[in-house]
PDB file of N, CA and C in Angstrom:
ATOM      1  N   UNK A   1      26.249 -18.946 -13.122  1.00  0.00           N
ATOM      2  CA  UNK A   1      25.915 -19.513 -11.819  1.00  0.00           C
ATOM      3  C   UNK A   1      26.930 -19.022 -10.790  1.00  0.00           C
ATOM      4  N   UNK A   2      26.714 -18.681  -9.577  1.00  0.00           N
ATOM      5  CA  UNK A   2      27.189 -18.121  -8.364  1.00  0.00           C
ATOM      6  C   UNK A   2      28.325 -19.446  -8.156  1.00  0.00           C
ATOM      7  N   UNK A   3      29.480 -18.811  -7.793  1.00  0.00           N
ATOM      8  CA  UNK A   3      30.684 -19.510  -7.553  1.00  0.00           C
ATOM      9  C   UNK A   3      30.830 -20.159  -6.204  1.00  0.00           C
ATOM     10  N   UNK A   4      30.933 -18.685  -5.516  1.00  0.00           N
ATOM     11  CA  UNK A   4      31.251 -19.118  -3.587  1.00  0.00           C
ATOM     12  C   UNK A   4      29.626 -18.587  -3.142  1.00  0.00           C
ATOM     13  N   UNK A   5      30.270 -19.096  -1.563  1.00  0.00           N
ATOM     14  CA  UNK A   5      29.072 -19.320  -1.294  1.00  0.00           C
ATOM     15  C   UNK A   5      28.155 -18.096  -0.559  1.00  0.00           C
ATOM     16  N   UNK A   6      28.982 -17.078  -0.364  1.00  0.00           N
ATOM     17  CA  UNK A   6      28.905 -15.852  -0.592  1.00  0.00           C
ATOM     18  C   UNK A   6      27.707 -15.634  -1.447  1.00  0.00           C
ATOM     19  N   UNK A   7      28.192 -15.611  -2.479  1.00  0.00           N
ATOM     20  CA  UNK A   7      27.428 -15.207  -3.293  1.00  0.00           C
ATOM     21  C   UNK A   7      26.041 -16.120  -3.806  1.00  0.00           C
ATOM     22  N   UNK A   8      25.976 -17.228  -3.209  1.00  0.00           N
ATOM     23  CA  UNK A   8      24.939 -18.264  -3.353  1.00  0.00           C
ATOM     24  C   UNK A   8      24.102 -18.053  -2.334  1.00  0.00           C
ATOM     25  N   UNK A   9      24.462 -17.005  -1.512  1.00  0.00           N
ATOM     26  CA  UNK A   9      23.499 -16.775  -0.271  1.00  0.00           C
ATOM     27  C   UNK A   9      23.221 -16.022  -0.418  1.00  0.00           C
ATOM     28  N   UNK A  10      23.765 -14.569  -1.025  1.00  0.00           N
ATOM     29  CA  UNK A  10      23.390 -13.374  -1.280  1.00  0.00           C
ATOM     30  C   UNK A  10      21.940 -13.756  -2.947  1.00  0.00           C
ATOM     31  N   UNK A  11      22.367 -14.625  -3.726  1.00  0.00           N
ATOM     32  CA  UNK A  11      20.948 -14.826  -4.281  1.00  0.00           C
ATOM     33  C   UNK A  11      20.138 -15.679  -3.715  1.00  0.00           C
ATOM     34  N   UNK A  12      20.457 -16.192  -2.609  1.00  0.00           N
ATOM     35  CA  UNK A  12      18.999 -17.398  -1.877  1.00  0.00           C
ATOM     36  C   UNK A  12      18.276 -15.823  -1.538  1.00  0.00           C
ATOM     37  N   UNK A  13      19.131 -14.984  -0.638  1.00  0.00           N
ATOM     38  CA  UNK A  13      18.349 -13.903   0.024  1.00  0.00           C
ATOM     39  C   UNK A  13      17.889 -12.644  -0.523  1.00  0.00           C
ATOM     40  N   UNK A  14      18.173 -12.643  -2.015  1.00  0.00           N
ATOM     41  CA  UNK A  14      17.470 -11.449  -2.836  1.00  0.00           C
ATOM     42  C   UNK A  14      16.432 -11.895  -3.571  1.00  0.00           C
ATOM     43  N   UNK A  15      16.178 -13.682  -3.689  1.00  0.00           N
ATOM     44  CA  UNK A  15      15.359 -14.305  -3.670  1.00  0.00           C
ATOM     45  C   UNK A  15      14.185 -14.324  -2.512  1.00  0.00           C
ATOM     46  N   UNK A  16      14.310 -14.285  -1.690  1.00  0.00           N
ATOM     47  CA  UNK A  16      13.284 -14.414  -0.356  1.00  0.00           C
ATOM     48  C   UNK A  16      12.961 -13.091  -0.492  1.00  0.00           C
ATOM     49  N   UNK A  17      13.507 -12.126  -0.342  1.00  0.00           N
ATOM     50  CA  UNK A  17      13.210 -10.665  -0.211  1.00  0.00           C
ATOM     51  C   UNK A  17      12.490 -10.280  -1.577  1.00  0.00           C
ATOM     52  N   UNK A  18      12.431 -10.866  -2.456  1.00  0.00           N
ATOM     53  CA  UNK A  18      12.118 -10.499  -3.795  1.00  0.00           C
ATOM     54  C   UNK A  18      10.558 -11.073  -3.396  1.00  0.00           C
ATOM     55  N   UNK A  19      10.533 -12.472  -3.103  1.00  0.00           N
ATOM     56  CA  UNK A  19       9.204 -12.896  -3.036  1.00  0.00           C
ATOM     57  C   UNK A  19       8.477 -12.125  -1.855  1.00  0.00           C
ATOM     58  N   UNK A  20       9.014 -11.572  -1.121  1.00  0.00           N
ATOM     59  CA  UNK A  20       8.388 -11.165   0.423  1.00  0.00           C
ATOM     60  C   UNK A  20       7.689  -9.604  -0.316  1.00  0.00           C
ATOM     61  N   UNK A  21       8.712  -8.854  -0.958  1.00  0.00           N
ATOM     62  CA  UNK A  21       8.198  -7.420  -1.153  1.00  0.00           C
ATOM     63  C   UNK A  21       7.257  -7.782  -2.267  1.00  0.00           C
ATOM     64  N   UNK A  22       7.325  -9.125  -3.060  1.00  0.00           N
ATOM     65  CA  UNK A  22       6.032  -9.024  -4.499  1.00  0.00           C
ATOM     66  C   UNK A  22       4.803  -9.334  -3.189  1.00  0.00           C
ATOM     67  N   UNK A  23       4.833  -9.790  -2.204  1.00  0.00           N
ATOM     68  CA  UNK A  23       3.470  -9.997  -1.374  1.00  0.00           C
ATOM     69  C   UNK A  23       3.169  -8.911  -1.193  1.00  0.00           C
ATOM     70  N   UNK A  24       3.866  -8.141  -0.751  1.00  0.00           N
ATOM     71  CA  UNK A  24       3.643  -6.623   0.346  1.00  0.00           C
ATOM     72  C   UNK A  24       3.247  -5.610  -1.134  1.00  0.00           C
ATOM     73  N   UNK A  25       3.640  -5.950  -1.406  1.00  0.00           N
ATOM     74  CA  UNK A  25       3.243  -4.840  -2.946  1.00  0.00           C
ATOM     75  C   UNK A  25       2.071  -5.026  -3.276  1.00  0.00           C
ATOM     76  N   UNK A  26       1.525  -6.711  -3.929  1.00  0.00           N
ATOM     77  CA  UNK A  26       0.067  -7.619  -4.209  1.00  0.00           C
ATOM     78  C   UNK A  26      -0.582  -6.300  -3.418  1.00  0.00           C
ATOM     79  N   UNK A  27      -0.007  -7.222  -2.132  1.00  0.00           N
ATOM     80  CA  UNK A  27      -1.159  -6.041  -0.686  1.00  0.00           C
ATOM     81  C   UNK A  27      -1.803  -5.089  -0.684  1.00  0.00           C
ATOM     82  N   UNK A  28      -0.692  -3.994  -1.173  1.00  0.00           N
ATOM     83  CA  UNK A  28      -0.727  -2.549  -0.772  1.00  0.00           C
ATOM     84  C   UNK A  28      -1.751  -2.550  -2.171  1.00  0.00           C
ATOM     85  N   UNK A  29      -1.813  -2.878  -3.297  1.00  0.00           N
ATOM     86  CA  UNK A  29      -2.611  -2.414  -4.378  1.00  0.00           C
ATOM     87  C   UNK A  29      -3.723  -3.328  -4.216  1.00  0.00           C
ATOM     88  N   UNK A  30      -3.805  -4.308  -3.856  1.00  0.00           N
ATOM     89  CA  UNK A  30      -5.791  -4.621  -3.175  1.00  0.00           C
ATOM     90  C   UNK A  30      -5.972  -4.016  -2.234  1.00  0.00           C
ATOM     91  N   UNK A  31      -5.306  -3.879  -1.051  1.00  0.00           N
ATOM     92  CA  UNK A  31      -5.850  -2.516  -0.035  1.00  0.00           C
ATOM     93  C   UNK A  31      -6.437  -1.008  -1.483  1.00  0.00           C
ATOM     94  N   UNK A  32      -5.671  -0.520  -2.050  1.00  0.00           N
ATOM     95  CA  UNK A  32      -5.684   0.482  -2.468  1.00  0.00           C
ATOM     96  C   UNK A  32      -6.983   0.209  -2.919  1.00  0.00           C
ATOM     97  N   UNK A  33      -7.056  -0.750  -3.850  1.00  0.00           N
ATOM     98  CA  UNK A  33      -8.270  -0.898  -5.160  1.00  0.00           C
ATOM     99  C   UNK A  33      -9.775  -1.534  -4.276  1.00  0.00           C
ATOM    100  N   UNK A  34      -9.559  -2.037  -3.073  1.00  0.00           N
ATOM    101  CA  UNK A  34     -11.052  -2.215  -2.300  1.00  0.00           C
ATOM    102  C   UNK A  34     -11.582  -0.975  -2.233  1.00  0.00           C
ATOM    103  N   UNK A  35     -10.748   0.120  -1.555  1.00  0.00           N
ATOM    104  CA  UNK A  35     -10.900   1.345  -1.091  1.00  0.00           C
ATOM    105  C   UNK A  35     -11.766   2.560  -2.040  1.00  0.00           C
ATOM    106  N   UNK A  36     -10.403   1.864  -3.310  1.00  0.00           N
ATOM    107  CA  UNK A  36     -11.435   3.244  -4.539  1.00  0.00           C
ATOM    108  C   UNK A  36     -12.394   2.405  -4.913  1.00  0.00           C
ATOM    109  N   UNK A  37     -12.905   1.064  -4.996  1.00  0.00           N
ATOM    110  CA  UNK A  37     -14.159   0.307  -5.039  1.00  0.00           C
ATOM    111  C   UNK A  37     -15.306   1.218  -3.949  1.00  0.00           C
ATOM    112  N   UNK A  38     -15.133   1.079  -2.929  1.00  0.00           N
ATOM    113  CA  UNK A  38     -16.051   1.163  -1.517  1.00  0.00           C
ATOM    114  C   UNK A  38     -16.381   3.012  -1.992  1.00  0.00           C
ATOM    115  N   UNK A  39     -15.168   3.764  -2.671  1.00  0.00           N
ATOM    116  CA  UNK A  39     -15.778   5.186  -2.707  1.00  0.00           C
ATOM    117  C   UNK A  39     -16.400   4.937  -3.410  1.00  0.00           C
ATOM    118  N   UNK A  40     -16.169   4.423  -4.719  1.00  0.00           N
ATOM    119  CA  UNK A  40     -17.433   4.896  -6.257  1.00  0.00           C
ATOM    120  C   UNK A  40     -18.906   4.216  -5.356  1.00  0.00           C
ATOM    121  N   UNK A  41     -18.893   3.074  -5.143  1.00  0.00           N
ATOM    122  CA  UNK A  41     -20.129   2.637  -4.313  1.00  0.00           C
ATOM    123  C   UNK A  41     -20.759   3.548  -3.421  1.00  0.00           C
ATOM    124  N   UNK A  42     -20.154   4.620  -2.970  1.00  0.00           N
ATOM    125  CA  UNK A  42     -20.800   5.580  -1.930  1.00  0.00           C
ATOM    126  C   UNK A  42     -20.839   5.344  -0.531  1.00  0.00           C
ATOM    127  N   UNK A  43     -20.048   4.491  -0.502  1.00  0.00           N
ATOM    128  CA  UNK A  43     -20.648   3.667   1.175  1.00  0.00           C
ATOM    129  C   UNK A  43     -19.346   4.664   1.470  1.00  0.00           C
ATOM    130  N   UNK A  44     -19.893   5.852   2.338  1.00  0.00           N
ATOM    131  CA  UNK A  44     -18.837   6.273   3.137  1.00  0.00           C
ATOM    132  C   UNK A  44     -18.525   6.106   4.391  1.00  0.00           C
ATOM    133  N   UNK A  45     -18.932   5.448   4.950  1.00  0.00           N
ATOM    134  CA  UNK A  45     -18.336   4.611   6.233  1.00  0.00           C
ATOM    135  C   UNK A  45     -17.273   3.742   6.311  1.00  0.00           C
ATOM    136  N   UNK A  46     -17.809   2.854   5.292  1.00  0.00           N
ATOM    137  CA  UNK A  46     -16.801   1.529   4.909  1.00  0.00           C
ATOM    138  C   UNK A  46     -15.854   2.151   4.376  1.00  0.00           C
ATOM    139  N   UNK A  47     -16.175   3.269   3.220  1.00  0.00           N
ATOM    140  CA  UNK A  47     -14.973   4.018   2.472  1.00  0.00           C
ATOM    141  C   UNK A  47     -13.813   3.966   3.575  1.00  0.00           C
ATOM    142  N   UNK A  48     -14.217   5.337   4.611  1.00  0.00           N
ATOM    143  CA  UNK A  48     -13.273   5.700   5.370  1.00  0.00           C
ATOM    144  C   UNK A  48     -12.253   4.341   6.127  1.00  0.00           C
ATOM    145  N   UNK A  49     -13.489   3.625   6.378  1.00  0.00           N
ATOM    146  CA  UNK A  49     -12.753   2.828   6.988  1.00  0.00           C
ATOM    147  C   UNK A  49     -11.362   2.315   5.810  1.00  0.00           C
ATOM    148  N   UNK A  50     -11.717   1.720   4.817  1.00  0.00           N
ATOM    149  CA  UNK A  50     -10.657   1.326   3.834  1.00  0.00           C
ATOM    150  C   UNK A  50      -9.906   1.503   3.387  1.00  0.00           C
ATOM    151  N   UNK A  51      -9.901   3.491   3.221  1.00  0.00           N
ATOM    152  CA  UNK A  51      -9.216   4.100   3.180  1.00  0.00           C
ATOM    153  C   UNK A  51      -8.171   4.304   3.922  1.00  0.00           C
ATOM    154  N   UNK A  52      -8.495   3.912   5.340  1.00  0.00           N
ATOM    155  CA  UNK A  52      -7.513   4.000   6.390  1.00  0.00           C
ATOM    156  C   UNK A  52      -6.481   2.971   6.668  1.00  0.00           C
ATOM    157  N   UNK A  53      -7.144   1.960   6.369  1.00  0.00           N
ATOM    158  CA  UNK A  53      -6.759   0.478   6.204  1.00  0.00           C
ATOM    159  C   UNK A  53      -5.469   0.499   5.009  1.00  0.00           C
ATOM    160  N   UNK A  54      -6.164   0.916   3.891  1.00  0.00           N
ATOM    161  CA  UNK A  54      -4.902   1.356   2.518  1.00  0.00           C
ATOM    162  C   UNK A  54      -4.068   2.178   3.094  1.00  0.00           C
ATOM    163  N   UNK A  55      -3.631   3.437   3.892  1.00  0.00           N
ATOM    164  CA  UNK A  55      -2.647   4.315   4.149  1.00  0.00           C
ATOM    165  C   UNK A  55      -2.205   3.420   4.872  1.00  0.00           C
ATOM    166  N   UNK A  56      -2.519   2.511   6.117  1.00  0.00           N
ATOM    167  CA  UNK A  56      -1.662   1.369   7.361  1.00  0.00           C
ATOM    168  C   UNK A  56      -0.807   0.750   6.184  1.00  0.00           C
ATOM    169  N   UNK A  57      -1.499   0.485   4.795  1.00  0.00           N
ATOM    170  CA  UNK A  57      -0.787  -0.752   4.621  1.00  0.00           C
ATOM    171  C   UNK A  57       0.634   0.027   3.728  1.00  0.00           C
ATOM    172  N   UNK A  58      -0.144   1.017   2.874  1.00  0.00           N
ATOM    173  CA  UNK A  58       1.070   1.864   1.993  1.00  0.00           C
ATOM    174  C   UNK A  58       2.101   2.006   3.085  1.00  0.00           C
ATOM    175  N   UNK A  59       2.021   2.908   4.499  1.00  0.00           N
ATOM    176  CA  UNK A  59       3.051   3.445   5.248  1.00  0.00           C
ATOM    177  C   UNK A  59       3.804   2.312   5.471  1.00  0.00           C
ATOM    178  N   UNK A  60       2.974   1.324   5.888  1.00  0.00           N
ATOM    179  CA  UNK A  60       4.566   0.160   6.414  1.00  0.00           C
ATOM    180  C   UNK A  60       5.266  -0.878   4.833  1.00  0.00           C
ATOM    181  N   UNK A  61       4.673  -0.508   3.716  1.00  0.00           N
ATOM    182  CA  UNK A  61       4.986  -1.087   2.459  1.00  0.00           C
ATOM    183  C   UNK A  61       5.975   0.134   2.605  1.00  0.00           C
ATOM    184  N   UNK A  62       6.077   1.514   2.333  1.00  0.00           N
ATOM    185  CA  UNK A  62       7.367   1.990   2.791  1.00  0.00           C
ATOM    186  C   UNK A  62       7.830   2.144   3.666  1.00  0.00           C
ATOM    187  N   UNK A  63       7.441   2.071   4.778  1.00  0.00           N
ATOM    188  CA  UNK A  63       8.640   1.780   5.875  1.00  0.00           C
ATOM    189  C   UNK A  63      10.021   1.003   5.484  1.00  0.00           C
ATOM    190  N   UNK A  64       8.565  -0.120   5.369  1.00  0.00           N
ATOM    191  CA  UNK A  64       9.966  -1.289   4.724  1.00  0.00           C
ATOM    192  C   UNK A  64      10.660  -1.345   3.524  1.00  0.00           C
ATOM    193  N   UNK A  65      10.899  -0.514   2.894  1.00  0.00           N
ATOM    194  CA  UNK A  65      11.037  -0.257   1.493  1.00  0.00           C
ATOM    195  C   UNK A  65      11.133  -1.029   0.582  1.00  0.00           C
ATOM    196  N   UNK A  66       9.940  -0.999   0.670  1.00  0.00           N
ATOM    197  CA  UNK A  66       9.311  -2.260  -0.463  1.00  0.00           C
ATOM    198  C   UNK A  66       8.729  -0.922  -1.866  1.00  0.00           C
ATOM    199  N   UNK A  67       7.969   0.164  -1.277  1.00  0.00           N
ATOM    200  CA  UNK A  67       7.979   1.146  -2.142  1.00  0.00           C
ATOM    201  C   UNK A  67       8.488   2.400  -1.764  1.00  0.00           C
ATOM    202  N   UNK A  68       8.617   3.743  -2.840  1.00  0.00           N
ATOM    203  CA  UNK A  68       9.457   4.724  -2.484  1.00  0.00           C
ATOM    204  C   UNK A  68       8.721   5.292  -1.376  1.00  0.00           C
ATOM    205  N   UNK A  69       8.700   6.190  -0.270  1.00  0.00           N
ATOM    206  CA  UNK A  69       7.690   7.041   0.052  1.00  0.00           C
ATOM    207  C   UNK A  69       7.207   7.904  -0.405  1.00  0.00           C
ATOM    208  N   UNK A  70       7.516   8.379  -1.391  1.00  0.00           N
ATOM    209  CA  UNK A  70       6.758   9.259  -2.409  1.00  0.00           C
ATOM    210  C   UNK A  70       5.553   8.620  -2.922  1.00  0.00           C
ATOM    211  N   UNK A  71       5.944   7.389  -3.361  1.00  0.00           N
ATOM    212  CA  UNK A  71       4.889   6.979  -4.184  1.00  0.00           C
ATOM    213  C   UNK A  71       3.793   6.465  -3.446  1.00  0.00           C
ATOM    214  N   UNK A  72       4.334   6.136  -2.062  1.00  0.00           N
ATOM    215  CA  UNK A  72       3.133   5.746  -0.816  1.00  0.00           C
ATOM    216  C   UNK A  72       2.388   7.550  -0.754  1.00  0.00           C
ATOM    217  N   UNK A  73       3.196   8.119  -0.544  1.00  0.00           N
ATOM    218  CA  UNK A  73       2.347   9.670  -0.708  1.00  0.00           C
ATOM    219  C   UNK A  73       1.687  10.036  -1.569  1.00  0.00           C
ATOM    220  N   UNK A  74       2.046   9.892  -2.475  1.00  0.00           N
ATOM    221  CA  UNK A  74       1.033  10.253  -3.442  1.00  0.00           C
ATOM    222  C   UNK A  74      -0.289   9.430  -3.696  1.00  0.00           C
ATOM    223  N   UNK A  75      -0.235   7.685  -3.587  1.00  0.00           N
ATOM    224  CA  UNK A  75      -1.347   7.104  -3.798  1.00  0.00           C
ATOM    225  C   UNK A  75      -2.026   7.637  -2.367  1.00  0.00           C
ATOM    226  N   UNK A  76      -1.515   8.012  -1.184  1.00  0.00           N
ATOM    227  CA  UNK A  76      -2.389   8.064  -0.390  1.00  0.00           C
ATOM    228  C   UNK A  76      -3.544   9.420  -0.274  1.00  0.00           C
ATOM    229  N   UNK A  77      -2.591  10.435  -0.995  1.00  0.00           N
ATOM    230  CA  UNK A  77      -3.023  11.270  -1.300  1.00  0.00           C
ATOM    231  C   UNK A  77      -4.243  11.475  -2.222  1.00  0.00           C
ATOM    232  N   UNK A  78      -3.734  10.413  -3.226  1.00  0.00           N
ATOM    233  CA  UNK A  78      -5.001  10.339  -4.215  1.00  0.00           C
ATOM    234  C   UNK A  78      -6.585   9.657  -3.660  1.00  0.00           C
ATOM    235  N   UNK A  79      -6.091   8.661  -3.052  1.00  0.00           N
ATOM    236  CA  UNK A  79      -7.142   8.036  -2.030  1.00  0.00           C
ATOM    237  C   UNK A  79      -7.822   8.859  -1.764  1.00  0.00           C
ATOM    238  N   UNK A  80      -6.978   9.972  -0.727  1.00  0.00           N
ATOM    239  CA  UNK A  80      -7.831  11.062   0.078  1.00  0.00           C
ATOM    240  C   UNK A  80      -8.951  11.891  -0.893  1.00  0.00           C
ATOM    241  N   UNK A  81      -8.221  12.253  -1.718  1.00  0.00           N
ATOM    242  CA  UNK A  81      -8.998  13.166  -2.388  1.00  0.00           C
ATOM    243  C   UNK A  81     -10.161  12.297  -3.585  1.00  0.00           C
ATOM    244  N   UNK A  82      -9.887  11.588  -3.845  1.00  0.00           N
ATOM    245  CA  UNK A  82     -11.276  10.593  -4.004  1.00  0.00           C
ATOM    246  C   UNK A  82     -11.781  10.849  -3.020  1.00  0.00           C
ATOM    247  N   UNK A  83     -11.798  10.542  -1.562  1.00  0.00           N
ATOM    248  CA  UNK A  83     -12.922  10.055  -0.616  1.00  0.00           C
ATOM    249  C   UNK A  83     -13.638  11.445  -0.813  1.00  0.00           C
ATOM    250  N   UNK A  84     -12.869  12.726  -0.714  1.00  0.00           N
ATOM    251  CA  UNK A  84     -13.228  13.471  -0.206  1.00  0.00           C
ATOM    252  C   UNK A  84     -14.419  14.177  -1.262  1.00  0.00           C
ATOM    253  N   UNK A  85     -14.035  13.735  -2.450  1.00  0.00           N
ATOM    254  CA  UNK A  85     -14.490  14.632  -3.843  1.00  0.00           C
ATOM    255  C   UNK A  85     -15.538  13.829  -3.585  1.00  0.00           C
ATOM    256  N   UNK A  86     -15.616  12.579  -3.144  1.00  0.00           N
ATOM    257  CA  UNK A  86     -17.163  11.883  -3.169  1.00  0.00           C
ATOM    258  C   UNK A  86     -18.014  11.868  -2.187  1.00  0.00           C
ATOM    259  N   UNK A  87     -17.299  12.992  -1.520  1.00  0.00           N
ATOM    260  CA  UNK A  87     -18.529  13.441  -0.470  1.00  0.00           C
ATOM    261  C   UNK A  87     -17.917  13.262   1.145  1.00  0.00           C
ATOM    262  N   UNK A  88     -17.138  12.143   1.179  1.00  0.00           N
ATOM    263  CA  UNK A  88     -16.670  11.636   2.419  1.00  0.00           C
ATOM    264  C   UNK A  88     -15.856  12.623   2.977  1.00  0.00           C
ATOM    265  N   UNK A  89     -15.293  12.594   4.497  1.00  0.00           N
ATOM    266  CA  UNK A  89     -14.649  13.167   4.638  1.00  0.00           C
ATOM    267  C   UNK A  89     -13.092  12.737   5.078  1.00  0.00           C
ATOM    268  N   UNK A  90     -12.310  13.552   5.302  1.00  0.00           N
ATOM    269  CA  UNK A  90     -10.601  13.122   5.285  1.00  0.00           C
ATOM    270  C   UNK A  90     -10.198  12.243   6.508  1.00  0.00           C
ATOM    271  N   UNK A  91      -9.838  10.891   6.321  1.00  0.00           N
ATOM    272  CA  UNK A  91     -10.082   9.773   7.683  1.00  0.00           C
ATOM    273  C   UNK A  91      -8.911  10.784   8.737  1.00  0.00           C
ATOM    274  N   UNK A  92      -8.285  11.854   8.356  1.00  0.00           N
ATOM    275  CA  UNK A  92      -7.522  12.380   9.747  1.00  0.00           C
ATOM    276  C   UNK A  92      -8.020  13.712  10.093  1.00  0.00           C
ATOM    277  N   UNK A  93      -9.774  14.225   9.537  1.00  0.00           N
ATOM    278  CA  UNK A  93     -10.452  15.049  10.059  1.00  0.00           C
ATOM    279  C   UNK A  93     -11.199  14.708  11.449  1.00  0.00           C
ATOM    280  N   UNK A  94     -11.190  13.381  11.921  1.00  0.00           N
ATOM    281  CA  UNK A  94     -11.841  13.333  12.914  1.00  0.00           C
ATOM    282  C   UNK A  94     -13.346  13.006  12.893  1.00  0.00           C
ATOM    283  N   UNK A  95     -14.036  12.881  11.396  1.00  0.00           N
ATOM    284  CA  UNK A  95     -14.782  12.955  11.888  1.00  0.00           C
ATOM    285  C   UNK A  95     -16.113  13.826  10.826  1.00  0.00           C
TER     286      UNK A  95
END
């Protein structure tokens, strides 16, 4: 058990931060998993849209480094290329 109080604050607050980034994490992987839902379904409208929605949420899940940015790159990457292999096109083609 934490002595001073130092250190009784430094675990209240790796506590709060612990619970804050398990939300932002939850997040970022139901954003992710609606998204590859909405591609296999074919709906490429909604896809794109979700898809876009999942990269908002990955980029500021690392911003805040809650995850590496690599690993926000790469799932976003993978996203992309789902949408794209299923016909859709890349939500920063425009179009």
């Amino acid at each position: 058990m934490a002595h001073t109080r130092s250190v009784r604050k430094r675990v209240r607050i790796s506590l709060e931060r612990g619970r804050r980034n398990r939300s932002m994490r939850s997040q970022s992987k139901t954003y992710v998993a609606r998204a590859e839902k909405t591609i296999q379904a074919g709906d490429f409208g909604p896809a794109e849209e979700a898809v876009k929605q999942a990269i908002s949420i990955l980029d500021r899940t690392a911003r805040k480094g809650v995850i590496h940015p690599n690993s926000a790159a790469h799932r976003k990457s993978s996203l992309v290329r789902k949408l794209v292999a299923s016909g859709g096109s890349s939500p920063g083609a425009g179009g």
